[in-house]
PDB file of N, CA and C in Angstrom:
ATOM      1  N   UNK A   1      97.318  48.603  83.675  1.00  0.00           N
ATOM      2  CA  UNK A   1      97.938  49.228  84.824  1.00  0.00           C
ATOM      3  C   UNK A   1      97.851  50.752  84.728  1.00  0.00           C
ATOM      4  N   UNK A   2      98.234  51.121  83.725  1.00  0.00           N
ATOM      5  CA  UNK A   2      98.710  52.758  82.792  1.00  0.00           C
ATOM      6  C   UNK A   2      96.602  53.339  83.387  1.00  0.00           C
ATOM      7  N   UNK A   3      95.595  52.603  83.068  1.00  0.00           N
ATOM      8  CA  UNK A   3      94.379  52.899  83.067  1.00  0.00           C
ATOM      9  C   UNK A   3      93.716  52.739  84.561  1.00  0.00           C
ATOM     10  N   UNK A   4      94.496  51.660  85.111  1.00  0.00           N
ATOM     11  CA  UNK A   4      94.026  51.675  86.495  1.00  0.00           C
ATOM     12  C   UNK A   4      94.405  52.656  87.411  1.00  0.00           C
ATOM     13  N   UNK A   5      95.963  53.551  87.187  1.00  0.00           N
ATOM     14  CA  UNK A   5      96.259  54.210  87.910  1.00  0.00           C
ATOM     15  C   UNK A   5      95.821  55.853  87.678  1.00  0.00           C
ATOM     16  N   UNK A   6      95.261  55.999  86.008  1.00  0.00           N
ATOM     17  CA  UNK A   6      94.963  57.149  85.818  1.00  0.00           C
ATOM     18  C   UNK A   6      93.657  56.617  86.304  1.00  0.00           C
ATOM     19  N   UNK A   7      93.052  55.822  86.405  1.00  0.00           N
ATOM     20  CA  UNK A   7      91.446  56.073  86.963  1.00  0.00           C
ATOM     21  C   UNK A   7      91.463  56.471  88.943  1.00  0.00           C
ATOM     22  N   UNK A   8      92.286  56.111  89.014  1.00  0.00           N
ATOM     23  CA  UNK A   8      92.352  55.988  90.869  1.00  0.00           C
ATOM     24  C   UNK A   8      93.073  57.563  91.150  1.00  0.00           C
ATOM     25  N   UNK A   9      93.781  58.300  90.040  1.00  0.00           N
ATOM     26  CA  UNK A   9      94.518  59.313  90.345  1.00  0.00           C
ATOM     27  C   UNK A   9      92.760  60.514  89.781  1.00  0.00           C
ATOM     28  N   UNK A  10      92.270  60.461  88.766  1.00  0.00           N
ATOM     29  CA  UNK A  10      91.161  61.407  88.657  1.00  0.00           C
ATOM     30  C   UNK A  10      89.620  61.250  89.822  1.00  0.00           C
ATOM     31  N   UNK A  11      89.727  59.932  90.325  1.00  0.00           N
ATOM     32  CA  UNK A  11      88.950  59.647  91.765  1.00  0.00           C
ATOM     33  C   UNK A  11      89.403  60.645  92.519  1.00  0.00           C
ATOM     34  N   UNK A  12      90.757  60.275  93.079  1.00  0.00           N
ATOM     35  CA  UNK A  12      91.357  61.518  93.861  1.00  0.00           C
ATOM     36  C   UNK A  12      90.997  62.747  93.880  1.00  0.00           C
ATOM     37  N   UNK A  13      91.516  63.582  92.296  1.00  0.00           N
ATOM     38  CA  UNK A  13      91.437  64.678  91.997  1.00  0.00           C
ATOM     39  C   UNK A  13      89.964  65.208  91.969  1.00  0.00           C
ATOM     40  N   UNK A  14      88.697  64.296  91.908  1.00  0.00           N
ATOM     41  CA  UNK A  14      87.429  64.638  91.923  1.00  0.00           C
ATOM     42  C   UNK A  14      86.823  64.707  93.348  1.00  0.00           C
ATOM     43  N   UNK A  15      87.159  63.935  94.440  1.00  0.00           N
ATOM     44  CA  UNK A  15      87.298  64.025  95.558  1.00  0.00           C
ATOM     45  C   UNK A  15      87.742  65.140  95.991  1.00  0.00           C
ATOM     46  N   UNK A  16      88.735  65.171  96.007  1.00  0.00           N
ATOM     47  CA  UNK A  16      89.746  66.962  96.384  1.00  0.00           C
ATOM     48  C   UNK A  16      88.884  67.864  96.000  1.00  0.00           C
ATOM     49  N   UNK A  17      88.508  68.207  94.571  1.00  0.00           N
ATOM     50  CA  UNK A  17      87.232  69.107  94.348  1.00  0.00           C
ATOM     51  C   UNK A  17      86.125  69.403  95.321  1.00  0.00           C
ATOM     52  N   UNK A  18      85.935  68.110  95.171  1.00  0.00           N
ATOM     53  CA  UNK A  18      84.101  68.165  96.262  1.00  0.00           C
ATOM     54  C   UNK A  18      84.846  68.795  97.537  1.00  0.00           C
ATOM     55  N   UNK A  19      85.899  68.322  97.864  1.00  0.00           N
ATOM     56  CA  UNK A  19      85.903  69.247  99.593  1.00  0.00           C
ATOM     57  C   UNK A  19      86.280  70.248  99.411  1.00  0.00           C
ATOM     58  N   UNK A  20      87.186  70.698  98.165  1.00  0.00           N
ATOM     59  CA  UNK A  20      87.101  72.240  97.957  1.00  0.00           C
ATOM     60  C   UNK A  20      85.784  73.345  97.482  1.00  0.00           C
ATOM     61  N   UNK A  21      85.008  72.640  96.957  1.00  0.00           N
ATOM     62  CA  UNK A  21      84.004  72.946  96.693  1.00  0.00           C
ATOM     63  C   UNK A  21      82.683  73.184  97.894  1.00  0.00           C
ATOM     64  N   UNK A  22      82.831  72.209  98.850  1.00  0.00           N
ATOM     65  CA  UNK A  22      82.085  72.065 100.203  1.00  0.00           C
ATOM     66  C   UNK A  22      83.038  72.873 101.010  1.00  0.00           C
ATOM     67  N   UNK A  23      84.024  73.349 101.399  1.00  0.00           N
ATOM     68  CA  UNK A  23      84.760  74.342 102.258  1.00  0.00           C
ATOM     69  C   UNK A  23      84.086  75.734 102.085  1.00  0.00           C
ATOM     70  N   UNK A  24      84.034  75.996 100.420  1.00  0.00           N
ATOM     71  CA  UNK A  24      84.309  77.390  99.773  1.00  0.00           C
ATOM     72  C   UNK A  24      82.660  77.408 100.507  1.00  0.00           C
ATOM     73  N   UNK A  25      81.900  76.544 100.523  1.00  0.00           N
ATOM     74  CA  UNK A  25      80.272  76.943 100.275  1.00  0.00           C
ATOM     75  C   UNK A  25      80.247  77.019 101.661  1.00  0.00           C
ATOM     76  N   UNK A  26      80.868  76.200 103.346  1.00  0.00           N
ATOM     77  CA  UNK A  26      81.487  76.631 104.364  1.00  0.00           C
ATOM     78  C   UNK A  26      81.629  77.634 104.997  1.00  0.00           C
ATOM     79  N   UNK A  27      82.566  78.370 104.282  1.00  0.00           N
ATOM     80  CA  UNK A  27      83.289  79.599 104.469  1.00  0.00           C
ATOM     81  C   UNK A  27      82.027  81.037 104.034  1.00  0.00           C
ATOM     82  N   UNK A  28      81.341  80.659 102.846  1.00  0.00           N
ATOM     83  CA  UNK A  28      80.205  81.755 102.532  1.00  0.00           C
ATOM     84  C   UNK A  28      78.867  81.898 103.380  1.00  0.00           C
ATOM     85  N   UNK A  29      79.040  80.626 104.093  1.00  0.00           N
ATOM     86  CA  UNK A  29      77.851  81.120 105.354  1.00  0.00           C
ATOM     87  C   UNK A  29      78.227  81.820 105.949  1.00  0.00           C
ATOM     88  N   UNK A  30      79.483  81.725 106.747  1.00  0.00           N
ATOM     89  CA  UNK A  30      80.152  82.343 107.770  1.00  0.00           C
ATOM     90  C   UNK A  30      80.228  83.599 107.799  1.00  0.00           C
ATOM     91  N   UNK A  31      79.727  84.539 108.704  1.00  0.00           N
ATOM     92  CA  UNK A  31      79.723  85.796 108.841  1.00  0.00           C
ATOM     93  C   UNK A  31      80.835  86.649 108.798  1.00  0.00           C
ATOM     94  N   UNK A  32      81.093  87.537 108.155  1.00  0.00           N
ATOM     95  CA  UNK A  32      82.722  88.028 107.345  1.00  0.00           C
ATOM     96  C   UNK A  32      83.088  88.994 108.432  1.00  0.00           C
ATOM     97  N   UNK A  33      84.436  88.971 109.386  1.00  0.00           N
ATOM     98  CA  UNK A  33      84.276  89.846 110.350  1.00  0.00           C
ATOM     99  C   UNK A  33      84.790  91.388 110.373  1.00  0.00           C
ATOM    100  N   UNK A  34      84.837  91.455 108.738  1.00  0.00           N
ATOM    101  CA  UNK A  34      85.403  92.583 108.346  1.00  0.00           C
ATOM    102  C   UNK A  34      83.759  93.730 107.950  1.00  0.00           C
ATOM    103  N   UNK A  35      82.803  93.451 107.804  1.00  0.00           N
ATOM    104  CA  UNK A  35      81.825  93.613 107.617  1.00  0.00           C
ATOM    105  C   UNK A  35      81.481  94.822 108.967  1.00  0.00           C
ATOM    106  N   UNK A  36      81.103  96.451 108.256  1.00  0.00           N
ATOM    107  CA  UNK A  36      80.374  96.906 109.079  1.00  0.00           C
ATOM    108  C   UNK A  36      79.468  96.725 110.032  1.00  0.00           C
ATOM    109  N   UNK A  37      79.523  97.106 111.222  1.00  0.00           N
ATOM    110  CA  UNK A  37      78.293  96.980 112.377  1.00  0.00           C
ATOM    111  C   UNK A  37      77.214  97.319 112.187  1.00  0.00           C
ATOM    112  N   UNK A  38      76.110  96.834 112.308  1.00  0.00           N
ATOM    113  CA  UNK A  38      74.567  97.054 112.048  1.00  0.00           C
ATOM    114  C   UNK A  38      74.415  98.120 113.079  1.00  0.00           C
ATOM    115  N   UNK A  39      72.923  98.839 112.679  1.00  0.00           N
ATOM    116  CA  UNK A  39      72.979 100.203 113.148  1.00  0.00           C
ATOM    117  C   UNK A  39      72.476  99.919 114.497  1.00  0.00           C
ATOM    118  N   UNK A  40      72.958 100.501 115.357  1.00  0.00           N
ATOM    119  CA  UNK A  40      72.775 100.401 116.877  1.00  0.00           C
ATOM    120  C   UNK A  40      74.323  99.686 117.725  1.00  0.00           C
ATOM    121  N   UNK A  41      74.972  99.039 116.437  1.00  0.00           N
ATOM    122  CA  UNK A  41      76.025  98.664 117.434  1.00  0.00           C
ATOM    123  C   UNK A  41      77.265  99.581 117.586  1.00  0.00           C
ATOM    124  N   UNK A  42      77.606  99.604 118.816  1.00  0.00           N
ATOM    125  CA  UNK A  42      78.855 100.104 118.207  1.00  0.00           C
ATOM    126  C   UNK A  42      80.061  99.807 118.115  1.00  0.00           C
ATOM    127  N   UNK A  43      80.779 101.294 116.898  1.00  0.00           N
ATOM    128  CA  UNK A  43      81.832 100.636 116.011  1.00  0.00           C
ATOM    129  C   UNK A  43      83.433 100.623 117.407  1.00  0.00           C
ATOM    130  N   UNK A  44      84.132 100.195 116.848  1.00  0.00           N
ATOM    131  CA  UNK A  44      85.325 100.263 117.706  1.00  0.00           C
ATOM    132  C   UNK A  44      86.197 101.049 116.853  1.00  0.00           C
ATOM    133  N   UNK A  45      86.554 101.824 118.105  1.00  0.00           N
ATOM    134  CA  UNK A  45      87.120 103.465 117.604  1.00  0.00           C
ATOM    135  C   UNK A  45      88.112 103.178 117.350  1.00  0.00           C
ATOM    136  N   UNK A  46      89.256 104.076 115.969  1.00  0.00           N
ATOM    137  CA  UNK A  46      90.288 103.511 115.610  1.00  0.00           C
ATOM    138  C   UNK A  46      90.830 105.192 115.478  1.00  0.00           C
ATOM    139  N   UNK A  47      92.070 104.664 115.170  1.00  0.00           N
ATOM    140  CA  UNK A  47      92.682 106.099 114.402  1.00  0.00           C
ATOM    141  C   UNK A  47      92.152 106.652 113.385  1.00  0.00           C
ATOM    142  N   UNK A  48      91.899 107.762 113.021  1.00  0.00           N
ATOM    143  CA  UNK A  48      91.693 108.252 112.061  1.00  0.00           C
ATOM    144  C   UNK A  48      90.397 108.876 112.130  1.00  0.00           C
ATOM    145  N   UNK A  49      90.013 108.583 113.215  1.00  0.00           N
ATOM    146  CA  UNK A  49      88.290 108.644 113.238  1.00  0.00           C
ATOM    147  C   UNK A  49      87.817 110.038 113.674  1.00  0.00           C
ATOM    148  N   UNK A  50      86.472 110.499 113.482  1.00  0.00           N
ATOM    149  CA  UNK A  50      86.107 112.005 114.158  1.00  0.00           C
ATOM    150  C   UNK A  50      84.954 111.414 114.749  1.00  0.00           C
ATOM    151  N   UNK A  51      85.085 111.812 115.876  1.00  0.00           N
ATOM    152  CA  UNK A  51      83.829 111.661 116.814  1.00  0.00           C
ATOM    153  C   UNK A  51      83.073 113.338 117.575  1.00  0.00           C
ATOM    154  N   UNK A  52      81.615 112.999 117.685  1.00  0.00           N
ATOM    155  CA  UNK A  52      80.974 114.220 118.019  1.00  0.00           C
ATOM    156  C   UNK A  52      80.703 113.727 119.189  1.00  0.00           C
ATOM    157  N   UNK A  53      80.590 115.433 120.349  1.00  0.00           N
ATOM    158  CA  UNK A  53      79.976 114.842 121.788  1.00  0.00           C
ATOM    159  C   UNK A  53      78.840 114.643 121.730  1.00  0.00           C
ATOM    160  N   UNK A  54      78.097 114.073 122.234  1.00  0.00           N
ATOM    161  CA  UNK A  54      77.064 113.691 122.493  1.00  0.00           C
ATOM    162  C   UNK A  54      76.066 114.831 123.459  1.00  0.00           C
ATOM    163  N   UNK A  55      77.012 115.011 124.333  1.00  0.00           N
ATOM    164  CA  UNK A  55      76.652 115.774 125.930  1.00  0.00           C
ATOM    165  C   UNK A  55      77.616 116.597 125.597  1.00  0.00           C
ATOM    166  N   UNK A  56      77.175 117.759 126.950  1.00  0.00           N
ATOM    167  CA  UNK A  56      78.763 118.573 127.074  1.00  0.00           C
ATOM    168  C   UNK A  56      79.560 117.694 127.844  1.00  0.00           C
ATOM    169  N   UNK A  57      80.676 118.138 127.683  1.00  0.00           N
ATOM    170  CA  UNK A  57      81.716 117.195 128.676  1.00  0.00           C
ATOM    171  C   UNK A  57      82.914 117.889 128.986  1.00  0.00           C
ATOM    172  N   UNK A  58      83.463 117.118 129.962  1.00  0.00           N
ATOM    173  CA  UNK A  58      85.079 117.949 130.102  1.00  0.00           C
ATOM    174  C   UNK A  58      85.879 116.794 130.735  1.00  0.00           C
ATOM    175  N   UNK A  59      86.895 116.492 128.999  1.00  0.00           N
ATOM    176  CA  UNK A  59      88.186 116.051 129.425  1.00  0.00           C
ATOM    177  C   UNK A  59      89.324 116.585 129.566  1.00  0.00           C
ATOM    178  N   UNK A  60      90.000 116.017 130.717  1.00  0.00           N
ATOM    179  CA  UNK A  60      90.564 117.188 131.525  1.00  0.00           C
ATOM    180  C   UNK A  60      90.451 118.060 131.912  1.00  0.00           C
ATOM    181  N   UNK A  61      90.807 119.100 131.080  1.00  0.00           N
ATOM    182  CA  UNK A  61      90.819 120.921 131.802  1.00  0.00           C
ATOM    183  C   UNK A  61      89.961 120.999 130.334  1.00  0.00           C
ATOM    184  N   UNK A  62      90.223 120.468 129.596  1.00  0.00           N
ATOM    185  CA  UNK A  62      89.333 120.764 128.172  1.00  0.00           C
ATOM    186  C   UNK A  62      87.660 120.697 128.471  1.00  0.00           C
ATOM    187  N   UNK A  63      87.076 122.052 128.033  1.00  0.00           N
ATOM    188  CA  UNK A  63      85.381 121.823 128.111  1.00  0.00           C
ATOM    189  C   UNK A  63      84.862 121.727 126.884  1.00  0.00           C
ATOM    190  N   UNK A  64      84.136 121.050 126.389  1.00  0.00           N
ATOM    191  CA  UNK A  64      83.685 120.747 125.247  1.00  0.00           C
ATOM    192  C   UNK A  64      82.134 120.638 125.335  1.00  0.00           C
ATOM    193  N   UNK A  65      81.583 121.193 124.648  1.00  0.00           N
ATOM    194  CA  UNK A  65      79.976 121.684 124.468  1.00  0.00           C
ATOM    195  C   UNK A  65      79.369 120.257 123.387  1.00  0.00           C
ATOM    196  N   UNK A  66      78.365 119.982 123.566  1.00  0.00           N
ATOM    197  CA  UNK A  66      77.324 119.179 122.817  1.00  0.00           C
ATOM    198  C   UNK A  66      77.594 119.786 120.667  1.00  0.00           C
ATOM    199  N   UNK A  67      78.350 118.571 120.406  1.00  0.00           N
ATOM    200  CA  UNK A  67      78.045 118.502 119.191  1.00  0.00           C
ATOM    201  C   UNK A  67      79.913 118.729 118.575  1.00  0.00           C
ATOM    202  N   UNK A  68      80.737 119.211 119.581  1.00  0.00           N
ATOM    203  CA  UNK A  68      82.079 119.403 119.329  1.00  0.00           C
ATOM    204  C   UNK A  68      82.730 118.194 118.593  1.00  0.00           C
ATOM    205  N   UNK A  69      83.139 118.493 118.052  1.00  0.00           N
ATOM    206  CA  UNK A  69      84.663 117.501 116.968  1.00  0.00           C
ATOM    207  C   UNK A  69      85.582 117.337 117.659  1.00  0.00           C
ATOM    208  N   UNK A  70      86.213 115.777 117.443  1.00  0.00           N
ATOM    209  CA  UNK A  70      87.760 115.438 117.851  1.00  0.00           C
ATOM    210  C   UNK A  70      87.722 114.716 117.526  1.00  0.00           C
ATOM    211  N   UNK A  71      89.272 114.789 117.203  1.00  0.00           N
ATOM    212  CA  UNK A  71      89.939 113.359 116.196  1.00  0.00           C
ATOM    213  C   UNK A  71      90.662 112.551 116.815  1.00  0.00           C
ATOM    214  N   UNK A  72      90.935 111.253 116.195  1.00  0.00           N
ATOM    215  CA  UNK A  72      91.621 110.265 117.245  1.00  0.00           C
ATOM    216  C   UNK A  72      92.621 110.557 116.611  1.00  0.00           C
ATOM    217  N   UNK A  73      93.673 110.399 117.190  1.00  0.00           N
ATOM    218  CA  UNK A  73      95.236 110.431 116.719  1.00  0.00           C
ATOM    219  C   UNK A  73      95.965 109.099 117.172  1.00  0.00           C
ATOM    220  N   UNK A  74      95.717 108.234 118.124  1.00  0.00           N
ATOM    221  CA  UNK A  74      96.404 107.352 118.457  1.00  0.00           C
ATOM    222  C   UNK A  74      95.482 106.405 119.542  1.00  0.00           C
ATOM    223  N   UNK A  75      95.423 105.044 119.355  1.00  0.00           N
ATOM    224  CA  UNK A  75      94.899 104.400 120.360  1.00  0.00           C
ATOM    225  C   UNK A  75      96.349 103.699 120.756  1.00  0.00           C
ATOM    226  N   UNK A  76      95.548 103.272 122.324  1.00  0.00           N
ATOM    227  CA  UNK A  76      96.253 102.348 123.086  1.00  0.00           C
ATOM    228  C   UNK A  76      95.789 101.401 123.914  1.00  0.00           C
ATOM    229  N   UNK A  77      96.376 100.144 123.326  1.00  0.00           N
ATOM    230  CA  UNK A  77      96.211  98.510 123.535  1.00  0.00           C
ATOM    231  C   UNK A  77      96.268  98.146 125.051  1.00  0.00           C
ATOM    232  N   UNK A  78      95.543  97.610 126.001  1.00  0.00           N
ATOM    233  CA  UNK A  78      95.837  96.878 126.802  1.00  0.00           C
ATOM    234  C   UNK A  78      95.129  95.924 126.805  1.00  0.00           C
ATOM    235  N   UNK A  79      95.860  94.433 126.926  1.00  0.00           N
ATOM    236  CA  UNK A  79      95.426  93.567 126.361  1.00  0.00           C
ATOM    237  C   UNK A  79      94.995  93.074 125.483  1.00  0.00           C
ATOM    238  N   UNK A  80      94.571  93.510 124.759  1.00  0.00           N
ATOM    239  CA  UNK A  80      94.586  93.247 123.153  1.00  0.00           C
ATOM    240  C   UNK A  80      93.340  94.135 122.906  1.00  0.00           C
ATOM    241  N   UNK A  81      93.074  94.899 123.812  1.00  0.00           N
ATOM    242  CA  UNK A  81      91.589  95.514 123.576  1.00  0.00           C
ATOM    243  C   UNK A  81      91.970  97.203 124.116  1.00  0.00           C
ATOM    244  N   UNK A  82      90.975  98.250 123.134  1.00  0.00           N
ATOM    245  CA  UNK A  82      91.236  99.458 123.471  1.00  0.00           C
ATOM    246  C   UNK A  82      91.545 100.305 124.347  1.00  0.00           C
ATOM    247  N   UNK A  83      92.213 100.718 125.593  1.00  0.00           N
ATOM    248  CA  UNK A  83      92.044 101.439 126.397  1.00  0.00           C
ATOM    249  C   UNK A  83      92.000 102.537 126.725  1.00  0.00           C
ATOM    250  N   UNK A  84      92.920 103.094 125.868  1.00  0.00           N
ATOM    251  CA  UNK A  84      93.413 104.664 125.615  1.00  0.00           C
ATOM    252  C   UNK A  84      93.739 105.601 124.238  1.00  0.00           C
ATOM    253  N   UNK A  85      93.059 106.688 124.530  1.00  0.00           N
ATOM    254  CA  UNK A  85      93.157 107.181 122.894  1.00  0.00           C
ATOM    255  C   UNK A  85      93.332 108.448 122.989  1.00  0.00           C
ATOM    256  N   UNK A  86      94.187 108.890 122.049  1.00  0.00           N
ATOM    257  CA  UNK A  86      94.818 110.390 122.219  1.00  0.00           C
ATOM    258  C   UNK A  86      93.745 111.440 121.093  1.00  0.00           C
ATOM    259  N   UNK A  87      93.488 112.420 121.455  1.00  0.00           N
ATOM    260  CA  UNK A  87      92.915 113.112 120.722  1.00  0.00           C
ATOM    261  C   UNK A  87      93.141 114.275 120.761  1.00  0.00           C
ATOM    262  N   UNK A  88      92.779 114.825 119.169  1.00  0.00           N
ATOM    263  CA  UNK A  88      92.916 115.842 118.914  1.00  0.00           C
ATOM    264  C   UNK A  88      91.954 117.173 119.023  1.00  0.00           C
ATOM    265  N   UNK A  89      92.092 118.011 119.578  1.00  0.00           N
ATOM    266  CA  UNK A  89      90.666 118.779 119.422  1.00  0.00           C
ATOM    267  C   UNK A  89      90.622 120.239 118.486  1.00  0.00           C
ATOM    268  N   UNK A  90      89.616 120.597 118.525  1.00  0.00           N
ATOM    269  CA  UNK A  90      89.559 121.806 116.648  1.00  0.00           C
ATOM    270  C   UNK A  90      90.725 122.592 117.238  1.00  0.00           C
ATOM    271  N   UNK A  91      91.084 123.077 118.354  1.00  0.00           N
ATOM    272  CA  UNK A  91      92.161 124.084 118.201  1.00  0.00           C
ATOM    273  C   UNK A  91      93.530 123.429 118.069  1.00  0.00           C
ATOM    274  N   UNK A  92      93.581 122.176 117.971  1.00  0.00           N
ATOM    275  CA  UNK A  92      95.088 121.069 117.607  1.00  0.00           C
ATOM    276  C   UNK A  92      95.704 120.653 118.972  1.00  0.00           C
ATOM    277  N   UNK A  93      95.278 121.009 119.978  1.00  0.00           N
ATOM    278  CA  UNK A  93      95.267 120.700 121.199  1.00  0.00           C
ATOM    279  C   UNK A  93      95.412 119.282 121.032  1.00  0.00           C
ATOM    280  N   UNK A  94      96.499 118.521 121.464  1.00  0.00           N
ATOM    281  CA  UNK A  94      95.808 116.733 122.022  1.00  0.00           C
ATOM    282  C   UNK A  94      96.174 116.812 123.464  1.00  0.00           C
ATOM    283  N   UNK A  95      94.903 116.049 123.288  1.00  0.00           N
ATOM    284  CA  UNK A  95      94.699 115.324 125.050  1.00  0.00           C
ATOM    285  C   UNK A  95      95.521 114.113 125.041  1.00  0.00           C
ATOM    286  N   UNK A  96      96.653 113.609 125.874  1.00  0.00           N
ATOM    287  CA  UNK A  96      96.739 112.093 125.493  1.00  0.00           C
ATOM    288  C   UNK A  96      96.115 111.057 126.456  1.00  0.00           C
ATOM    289  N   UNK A  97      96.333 109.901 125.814  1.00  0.00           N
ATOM    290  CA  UNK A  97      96.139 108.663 127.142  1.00  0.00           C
ATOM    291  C   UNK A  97      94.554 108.950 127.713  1.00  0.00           C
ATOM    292  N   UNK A  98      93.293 109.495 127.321  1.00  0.00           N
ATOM    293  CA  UNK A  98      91.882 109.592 127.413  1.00  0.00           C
ATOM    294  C   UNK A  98      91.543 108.020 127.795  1.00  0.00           C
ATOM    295  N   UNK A  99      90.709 107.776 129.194  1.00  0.00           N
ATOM    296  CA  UNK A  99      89.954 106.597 129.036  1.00  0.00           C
ATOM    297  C   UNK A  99      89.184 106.459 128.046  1.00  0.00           C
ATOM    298  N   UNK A 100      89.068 105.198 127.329  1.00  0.00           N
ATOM    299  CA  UNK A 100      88.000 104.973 125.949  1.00  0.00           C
ATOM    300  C   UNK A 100      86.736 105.169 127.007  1.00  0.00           C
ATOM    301  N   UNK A 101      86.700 104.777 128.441  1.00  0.00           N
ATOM    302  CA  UNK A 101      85.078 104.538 128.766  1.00  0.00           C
ATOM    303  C   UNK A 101      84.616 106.000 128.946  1.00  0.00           C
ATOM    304  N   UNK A 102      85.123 107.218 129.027  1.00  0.00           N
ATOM    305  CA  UNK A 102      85.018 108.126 128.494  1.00  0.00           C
ATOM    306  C   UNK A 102      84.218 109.270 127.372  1.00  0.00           C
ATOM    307  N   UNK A 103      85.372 108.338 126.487  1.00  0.00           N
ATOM    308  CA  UNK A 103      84.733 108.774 125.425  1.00  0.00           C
ATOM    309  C   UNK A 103      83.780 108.170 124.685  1.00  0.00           C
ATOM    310  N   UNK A 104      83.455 106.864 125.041  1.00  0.00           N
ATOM    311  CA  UNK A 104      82.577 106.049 124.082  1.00  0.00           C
ATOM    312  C   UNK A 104      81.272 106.384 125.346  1.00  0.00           C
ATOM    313  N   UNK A 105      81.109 106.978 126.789  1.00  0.00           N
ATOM    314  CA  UNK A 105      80.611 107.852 126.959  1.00  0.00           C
ATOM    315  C   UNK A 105      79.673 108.494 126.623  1.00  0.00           C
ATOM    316  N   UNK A 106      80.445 109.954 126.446  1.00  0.00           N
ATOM    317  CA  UNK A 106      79.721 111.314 125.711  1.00  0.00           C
ATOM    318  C   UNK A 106      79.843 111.207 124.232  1.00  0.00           C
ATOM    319  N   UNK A 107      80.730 110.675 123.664  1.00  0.00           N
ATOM    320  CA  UNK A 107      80.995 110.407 122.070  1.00  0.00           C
ATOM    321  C   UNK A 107      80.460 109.830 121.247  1.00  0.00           C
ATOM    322  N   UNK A 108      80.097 110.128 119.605  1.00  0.00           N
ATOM    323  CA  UNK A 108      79.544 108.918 119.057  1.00  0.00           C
ATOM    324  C   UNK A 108      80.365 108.968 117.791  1.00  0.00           C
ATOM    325  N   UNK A 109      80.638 108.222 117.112  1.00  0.00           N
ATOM    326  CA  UNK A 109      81.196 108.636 115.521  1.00  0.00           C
ATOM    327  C   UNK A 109      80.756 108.972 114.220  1.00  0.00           C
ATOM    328  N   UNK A 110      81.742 110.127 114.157  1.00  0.00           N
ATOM    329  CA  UNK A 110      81.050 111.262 112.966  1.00  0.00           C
ATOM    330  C   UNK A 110      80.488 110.729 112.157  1.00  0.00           C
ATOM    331  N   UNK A 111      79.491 111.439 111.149  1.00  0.00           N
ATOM    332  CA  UNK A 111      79.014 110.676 110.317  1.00  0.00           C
ATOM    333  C   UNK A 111      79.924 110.880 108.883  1.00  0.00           C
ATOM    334  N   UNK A 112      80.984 110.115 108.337  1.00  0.00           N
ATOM    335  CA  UNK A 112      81.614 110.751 107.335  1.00  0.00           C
ATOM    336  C   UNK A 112      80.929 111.521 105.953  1.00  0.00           C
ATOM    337  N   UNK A 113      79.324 111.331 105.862  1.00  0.00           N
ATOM    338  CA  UNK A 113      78.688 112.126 104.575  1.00  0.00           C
ATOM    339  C   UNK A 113      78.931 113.676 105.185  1.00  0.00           C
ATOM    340  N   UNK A 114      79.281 113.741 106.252  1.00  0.00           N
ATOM    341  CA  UNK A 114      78.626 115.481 106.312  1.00  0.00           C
ATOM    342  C   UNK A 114      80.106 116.119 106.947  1.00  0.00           C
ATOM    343  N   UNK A 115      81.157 115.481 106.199  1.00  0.00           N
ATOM    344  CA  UNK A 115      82.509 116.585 106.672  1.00  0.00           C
ATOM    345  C   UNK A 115      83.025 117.437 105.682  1.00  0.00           C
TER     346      UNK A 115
END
């Protein structure tokens, strides 16, 4: 009895393996969605970020020439997706509440090797 039930309990436990073992190998195909964007796509702008113009442009009353710096200071959610982002510009100026279609626009993001 003592042998029949340890044989039916390590079946189990070898079973359980294989599907943990077949999940894990599962899960390593699967494309990791934390994983940088390949070059050409683009990234989704977050806080913290420095973006260069692209073009000249003018948000708001602010004129900004081809190649200018600004920092994000704050995004804002509608719907669960970006809409609005406050920025900072070199003289500490923020703009708030900026359409993202805007800035993703004239904008592209800095390259962090060259700050």
């Amino acid at each position: 009895m003592r042998a029949r039930l340890l044989s039916s309990l390590l079946t189990l436990v070898a079973a359980s393996a294989g599907l943990v073992a077949t999940s894990s190998v599962a899960h390593a195909d699967t494309p990791d969605t934390k994983e940088a964007p390949e070059a050409g796509e683009p990234r989704e702008i977050g806080v913290g970020m420095y973006l260069v113009a692209t073009e000249d442009v003018t948000l708001r009353d602010a004129a900004l020439s081809k190649g200018a710096r600004i920092h994000v200071t704050r995004v804002g959610l509608q719907k669960g997706r970006v809409a609005t982002v406050d920025v900072e510009l070199a003289d500490g100026h923020v703009l708030k509440r900026v359409a993202v279609d805007a800035i993703r626009k004239a904008f592209t993001v800095a390259d962090e090797s060259k700050e």
